[in-house]
N, C-alpha and C. Protein backbone atom coordinates (compact mmCIF):
# COMPACT_ATOMS: atom_id res chain seq x y z
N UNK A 1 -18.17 -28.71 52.29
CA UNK A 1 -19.04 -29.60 51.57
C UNK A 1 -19.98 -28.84 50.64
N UNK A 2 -20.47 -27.82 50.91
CA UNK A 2 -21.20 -26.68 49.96
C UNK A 2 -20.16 -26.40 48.52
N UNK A 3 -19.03 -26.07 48.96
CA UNK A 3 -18.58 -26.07 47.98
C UNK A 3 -18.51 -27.10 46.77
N UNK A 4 -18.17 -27.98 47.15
CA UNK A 4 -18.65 -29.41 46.54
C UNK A 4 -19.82 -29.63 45.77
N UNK A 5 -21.05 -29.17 46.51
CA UNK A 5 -22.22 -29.32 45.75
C UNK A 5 -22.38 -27.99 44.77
N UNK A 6 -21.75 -27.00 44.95
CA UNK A 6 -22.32 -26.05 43.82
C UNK A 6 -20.82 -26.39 43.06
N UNK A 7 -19.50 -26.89 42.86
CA UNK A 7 -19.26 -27.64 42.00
C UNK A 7 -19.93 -29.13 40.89
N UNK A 8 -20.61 -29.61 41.81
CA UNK A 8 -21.24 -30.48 41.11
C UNK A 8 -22.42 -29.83 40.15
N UNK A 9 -23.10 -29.03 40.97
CA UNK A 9 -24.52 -28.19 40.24
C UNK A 9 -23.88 -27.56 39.58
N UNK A 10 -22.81 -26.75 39.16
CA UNK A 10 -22.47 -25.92 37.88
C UNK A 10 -22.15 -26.99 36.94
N UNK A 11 -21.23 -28.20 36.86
CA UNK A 11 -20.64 -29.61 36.40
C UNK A 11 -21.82 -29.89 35.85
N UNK A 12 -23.33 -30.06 36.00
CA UNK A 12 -24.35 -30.78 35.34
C UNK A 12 -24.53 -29.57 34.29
N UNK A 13 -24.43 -28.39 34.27
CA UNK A 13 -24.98 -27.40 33.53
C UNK A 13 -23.57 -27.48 32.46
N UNK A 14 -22.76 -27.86 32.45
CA UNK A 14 -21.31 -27.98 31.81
C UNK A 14 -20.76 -26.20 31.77
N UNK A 15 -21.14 -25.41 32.47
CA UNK A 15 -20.33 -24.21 32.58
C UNK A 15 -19.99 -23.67 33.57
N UNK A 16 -18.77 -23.53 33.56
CA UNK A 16 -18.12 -22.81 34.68
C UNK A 16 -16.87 -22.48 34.05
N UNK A 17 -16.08 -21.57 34.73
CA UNK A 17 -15.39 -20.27 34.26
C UNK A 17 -13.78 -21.14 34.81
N UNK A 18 -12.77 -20.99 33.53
CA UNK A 18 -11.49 -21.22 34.33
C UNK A 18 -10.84 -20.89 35.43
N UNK A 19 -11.29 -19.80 35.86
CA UNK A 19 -10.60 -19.53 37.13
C UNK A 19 -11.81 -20.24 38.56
N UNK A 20 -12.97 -20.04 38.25
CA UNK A 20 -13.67 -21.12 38.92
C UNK A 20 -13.27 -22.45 39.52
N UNK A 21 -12.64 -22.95 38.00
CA UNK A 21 -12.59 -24.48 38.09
C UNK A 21 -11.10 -24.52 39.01
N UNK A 22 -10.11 -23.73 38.82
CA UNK A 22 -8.90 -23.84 39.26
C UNK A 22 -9.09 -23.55 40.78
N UNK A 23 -9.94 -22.43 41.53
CA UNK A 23 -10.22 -22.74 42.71
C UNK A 23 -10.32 -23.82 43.37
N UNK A 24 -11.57 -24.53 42.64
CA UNK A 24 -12.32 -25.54 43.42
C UNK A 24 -11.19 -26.53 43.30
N UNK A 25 -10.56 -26.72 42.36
CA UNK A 25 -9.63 -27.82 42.12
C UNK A 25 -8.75 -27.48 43.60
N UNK A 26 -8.21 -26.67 44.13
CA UNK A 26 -7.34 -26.65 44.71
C UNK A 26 -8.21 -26.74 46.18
N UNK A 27 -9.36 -26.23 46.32
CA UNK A 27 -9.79 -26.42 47.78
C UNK A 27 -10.66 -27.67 47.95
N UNK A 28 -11.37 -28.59 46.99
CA UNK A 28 -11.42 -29.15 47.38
C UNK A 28 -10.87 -30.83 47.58
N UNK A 29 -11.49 -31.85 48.36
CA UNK A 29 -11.00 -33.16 47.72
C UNK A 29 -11.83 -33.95 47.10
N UNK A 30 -10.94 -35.09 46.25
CA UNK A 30 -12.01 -35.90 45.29
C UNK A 30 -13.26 -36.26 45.89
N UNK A 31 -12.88 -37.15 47.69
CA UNK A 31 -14.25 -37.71 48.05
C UNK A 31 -15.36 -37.12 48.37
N UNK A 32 -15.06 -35.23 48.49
CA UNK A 32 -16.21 -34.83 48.43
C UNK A 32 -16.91 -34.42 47.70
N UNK A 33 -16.47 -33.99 46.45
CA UNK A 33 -16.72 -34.11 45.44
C UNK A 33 -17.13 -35.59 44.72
N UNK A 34 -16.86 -36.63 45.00
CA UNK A 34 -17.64 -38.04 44.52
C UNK A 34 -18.71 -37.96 45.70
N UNK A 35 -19.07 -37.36 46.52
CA UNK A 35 -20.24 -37.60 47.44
C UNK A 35 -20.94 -37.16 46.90
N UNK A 36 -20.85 -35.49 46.95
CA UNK A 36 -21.77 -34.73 45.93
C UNK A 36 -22.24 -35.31 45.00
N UNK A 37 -21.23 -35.74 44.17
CA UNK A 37 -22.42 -35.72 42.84
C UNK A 37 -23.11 -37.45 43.06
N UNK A 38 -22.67 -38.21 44.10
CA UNK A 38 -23.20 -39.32 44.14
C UNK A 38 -24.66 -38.59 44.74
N UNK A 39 -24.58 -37.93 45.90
CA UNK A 39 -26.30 -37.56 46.57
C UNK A 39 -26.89 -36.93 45.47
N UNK A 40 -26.35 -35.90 44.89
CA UNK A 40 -26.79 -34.71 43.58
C UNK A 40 -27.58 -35.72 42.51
N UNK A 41 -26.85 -36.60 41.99
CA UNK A 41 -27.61 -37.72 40.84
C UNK A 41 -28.83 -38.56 41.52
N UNK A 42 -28.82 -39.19 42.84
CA UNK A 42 -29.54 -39.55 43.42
C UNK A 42 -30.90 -38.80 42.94
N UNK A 43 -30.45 -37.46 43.74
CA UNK A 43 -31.87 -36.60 44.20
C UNK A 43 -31.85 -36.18 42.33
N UNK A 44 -31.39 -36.14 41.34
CA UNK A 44 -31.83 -35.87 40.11
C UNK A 44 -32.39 -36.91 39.75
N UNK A 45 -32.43 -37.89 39.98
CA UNK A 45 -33.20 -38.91 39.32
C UNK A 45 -33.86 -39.51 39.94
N UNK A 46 -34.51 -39.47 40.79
CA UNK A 46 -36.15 -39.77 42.21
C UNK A 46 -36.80 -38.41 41.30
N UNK A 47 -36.21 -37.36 41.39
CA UNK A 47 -37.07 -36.08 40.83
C UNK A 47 -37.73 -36.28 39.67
N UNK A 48 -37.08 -37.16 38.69
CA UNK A 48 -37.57 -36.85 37.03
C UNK A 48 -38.66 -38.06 37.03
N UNK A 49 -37.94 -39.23 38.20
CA UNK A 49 -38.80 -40.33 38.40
C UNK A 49 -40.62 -40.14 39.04
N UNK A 50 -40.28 -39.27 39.74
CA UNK A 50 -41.56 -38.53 40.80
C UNK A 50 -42.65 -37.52 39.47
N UNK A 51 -41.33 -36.77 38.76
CA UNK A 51 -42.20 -36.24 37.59
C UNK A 51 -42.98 -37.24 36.69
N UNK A 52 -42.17 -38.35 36.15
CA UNK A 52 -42.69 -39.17 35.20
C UNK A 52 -44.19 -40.03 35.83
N UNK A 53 -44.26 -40.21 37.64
CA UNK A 53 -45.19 -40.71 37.76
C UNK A 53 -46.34 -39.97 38.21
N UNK A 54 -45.52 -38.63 38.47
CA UNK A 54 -46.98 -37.45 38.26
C UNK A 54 -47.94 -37.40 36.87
N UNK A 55 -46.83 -37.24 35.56
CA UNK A 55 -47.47 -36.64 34.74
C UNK A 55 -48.12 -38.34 34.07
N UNK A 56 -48.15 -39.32 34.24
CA UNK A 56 -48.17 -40.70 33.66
C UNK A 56 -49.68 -41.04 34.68
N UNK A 57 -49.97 -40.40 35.49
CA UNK A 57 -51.19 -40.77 36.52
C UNK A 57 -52.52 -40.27 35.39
């Protein structure tokens, strides 16, 4: 499942290396990879939300 999430966290930055991507492709599966980035977007956007009502106070 780690793997998964630092696929997703390199995926938001849009870089990662072909032989990277061909790993992960092969070890992991889609649904954990759709988990990831389902929790990953979650927790990115409470964060920017939490920022906007810090800096808006």
């Amino acid at each position: 499942m780690i793997g998964a999430f630092k696929a997703v966290f390199w995926s938001f930055f849009g870089v990662r290396r072909k032989a990277e991507y061909d790993d992960d492709a092969k070890k992991l599966t889609p649904q954990a990879v759709i988990a990831a980035a389902l929790v990953s977007t979650a927790i990115f956007v409470l964060a920017l939300y939490g920022l906007v009502k810090l800096v808006t106070r």
